[in-house]
Protein backbone atom coordinates (compact mmCIF):
# COMPACT_ATOMS: atom_id res chain seq x y z
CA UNK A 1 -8.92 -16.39 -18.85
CA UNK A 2 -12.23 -18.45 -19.15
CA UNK A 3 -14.11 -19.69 -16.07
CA UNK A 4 -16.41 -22.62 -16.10
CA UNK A 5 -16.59 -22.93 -12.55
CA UNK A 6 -20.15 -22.63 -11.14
CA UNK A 7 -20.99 -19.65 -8.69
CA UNK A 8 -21.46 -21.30 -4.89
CA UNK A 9 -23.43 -19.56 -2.10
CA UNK A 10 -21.88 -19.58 1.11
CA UNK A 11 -22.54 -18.51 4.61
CA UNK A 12 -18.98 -16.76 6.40
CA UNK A 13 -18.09 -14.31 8.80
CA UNK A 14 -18.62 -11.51 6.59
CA UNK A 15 -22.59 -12.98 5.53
CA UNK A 16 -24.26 -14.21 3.02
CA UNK A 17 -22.03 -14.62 -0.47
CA UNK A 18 -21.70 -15.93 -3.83
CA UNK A 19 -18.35 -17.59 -4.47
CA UNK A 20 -16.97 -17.37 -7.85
CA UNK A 21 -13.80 -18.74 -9.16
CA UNK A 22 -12.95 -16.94 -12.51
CA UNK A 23 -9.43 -15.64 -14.06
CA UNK A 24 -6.50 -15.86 -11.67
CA UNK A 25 -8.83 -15.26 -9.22
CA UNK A 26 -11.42 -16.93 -6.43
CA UNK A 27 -14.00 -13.72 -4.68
CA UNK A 28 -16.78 -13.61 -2.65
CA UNK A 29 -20.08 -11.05 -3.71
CA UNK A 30 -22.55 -9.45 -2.00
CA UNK A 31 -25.53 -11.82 -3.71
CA UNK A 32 -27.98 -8.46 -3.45
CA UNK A 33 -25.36 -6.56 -5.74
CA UNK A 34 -22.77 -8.16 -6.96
CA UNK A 35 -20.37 -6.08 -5.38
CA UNK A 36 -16.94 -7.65 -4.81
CA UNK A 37 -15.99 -8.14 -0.80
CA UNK A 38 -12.75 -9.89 -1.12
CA UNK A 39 -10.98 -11.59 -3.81
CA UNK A 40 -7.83 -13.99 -3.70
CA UNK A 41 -4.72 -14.29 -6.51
CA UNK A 42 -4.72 -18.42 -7.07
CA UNK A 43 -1.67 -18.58 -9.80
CA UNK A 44 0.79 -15.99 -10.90
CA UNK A 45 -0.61 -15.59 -14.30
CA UNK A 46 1.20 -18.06 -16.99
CA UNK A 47 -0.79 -17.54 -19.90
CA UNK A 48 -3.49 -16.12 -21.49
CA UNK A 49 -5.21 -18.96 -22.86
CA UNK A 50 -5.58 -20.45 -19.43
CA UNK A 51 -9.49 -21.97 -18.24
CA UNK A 52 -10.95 -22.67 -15.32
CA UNK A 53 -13.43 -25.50 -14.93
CA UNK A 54 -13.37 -26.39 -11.06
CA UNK A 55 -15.70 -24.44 -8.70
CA UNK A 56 -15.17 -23.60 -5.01
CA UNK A 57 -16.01 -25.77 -2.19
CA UNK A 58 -16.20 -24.80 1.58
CA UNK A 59 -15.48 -26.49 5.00
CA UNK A 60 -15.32 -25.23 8.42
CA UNK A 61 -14.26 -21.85 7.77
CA UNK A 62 -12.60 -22.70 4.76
CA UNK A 63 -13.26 -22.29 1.27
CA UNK A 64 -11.23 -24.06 -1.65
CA UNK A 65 -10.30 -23.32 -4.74
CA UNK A 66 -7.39 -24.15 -7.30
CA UNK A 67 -6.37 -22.57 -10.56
CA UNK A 68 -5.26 -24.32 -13.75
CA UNK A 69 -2.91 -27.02 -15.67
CA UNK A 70 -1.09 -27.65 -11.95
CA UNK A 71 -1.67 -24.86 -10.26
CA UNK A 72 -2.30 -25.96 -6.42
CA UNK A 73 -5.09 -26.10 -4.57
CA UNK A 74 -5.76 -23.33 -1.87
CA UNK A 75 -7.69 -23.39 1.02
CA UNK A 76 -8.66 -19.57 1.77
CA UNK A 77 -9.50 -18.47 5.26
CA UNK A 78 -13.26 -17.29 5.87
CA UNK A 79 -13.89 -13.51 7.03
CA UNK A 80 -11.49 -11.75 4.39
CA UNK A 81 -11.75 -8.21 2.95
CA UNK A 82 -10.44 -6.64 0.11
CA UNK A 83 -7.51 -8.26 -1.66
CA UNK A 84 -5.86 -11.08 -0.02
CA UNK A 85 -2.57 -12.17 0.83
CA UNK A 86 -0.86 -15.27 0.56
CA UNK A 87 -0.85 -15.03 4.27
CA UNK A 88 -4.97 -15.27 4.68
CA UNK A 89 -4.40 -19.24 2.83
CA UNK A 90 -4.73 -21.68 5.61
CA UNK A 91 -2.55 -23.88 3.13
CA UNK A 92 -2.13 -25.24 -0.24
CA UNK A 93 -1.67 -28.66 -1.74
CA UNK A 94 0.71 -28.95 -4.89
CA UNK A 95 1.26 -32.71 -5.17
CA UNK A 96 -0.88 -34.09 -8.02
CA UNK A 97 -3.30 -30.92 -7.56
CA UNK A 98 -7.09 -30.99 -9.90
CA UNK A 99 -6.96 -29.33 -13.20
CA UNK A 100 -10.95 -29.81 -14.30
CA UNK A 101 -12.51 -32.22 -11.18
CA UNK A 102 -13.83 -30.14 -8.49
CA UNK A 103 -12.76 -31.43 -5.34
CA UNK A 104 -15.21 -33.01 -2.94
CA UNK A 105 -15.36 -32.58 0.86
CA UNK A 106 -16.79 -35.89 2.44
CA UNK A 107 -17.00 -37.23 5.82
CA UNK A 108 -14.73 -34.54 7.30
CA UNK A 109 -11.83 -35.26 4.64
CA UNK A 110 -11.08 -33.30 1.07
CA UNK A 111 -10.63 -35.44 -1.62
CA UNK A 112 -8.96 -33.82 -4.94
CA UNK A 113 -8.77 -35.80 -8.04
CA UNK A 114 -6.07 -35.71 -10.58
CA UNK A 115 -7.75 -36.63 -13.35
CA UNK A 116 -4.89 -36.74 -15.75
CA UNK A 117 -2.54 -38.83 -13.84
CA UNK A 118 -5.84 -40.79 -12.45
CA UNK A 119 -4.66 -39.97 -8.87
CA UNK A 120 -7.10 -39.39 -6.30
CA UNK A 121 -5.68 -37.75 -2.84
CA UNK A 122 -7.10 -37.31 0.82
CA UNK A 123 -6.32 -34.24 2.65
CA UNK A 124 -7.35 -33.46 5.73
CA UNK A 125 -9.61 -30.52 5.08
CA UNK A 126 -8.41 -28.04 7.92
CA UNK A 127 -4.32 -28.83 7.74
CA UNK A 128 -3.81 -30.07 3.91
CA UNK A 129 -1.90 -32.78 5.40
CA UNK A 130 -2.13 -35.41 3.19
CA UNK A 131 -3.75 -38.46 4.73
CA UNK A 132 -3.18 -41.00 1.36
CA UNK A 133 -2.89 -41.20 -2.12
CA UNK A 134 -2.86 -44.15 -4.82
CA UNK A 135 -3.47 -44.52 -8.92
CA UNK A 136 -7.18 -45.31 -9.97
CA UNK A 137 -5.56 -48.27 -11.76
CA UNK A 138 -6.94 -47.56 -15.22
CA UNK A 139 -5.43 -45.98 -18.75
CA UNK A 140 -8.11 -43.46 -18.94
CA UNK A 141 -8.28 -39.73 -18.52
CA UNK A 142 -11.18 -38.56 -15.57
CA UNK A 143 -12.84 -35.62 -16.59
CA UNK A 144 -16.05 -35.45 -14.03
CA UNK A 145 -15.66 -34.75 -10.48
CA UNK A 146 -15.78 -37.09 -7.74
CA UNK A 147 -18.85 -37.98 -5.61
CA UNK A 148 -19.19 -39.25 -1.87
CA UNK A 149 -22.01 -41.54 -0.75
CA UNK A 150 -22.30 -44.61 1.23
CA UNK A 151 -18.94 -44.26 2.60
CA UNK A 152 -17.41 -44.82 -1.01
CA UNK A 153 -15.96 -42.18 -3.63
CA UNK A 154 -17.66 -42.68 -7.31
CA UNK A 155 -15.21 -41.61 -10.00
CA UNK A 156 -16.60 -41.83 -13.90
CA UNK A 157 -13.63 -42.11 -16.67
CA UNK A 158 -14.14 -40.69 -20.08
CA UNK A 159 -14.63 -44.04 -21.58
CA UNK A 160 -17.03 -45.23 -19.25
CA UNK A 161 -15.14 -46.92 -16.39
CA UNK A 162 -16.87 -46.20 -13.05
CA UNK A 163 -13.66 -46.60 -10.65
CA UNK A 164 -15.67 -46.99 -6.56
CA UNK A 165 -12.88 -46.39 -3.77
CA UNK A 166 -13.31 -46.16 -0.13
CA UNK A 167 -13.73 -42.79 1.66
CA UNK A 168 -11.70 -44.19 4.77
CA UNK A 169 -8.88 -44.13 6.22
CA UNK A 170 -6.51 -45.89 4.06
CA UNK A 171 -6.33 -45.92 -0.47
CA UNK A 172 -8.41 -48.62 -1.28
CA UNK A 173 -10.09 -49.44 -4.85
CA UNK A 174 -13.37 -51.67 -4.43
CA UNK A 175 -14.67 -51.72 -7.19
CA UNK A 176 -14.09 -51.14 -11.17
CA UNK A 177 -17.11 -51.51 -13.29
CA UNK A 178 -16.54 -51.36 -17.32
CA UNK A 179 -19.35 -49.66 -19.05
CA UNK A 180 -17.20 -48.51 -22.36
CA UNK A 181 -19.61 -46.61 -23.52
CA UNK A 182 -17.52 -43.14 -23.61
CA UNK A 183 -17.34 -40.34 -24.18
CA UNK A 184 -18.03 -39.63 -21.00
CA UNK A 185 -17.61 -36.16 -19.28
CA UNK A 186 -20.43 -36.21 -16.14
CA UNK A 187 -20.10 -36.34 -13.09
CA UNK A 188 -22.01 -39.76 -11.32
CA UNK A 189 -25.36 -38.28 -9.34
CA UNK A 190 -26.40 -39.75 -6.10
CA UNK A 191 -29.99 -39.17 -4.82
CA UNK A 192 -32.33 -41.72 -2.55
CA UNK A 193 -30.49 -44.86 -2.56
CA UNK A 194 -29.42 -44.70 -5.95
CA UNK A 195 -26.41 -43.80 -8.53
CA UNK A 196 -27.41 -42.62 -11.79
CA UNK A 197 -24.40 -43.01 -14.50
CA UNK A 198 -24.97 -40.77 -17.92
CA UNK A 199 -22.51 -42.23 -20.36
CA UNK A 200 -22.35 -41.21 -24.46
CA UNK A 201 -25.76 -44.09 -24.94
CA UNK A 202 -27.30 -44.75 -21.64
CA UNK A 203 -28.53 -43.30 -18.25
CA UNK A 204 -27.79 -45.91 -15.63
CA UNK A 205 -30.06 -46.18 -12.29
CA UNK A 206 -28.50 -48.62 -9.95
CA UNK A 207 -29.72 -49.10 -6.52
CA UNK A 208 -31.59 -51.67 -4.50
């Protein structure tokens, strides 16, 4: 199975380690070495041909992954050794789960985008329990990841809709802004005060 997922440092219980999210799998490595401390089955294997393109994400002891095509999303306990159980996942979400958007953890909540169905979720990051859910409200597929800022989530479409919602407690959409100037497959950037959009013919700067 291919793996597009990018490796992730992370600080746990058993020390420093590189996160990686390939195959079937999601494992933590000694970053001097290399050597394997503790890996995790996400998906009883379907099929050969299967990808992954999210990468891990951690919070409070937790570090999430998710496998493929519907595959859920699984939040993996910190401290493991070894080969892990299904019993050493704090929980996992199945309802409208990510396929290729790597979920974001904002303002103590998870968000996990189904970019497919144009669903985005909140999950309360230690629990799973879902907190809301609601459709993007346009046609096209979501291929980048979502991004946190402001108190807003920035979603790109592929052709160039940039869909803002609010990170709160309740699904609301603020804001749709029609670029159309797809294909586009990366994720919005956030840095000083300022979104930067890279569609198919322009990189946007907006900010005040």
């Amino acid at each position: 199975t291919e793996s597009y997922a990018t490796p992730i440092p992370f600080e746990g219980k058993n020390g420093r380690e590189i996160l990686i999210v390939g195959g079937d799998h999601v494992s933590g490595h000694n970053p001097a070495t290399g050597a394997e401390i503790w890996r995790a089955r996400l998906y009883e294997k379907r099929d050969d041909w299967y990808r992954i393109v999210t990468s891990p994400v951690t919070y409070s002891g937790l570090i999430y992954a998710t496998g493929p095509k519907g595959q859920p999303v699984v939040a993996v306990r910190d401290g493991g050794k070894g080969t892990l159980s299904p019993g050493d996942f704090a929980w996992s979400f199945k309802q409208s789960p990510t396929d290729w958007s790597t979920p974001l953890v904002y303002q103590d909540r998870l968000f996990v985008l189904d970019g497919g169905k144009r669903v985005l979720t909140c999950l309360d990051p230690k629990t799973g329990v879902k907190k809301w859910q609601g459709q993007l409200g346009i046609p096209d597929t979501i291929w980048s990841s979502p991004i946190g800022a402001d108190g807003k989530i920035y979603c790109l479409s592929e052709k160039g809709k940039v869909v803002i919602l609010s990170a709160g407690d309740e699904f609301k959409v603020l804001a749709t802004v029609a670029l159309d100037e797809g294909p586009c497959r990366s994720s919005i950037a956030i840095a000083q005060g300022h979104v930067f959009v890279r569609t198919a013919k322009n990189l946007y700067c907006v900010g005040r």
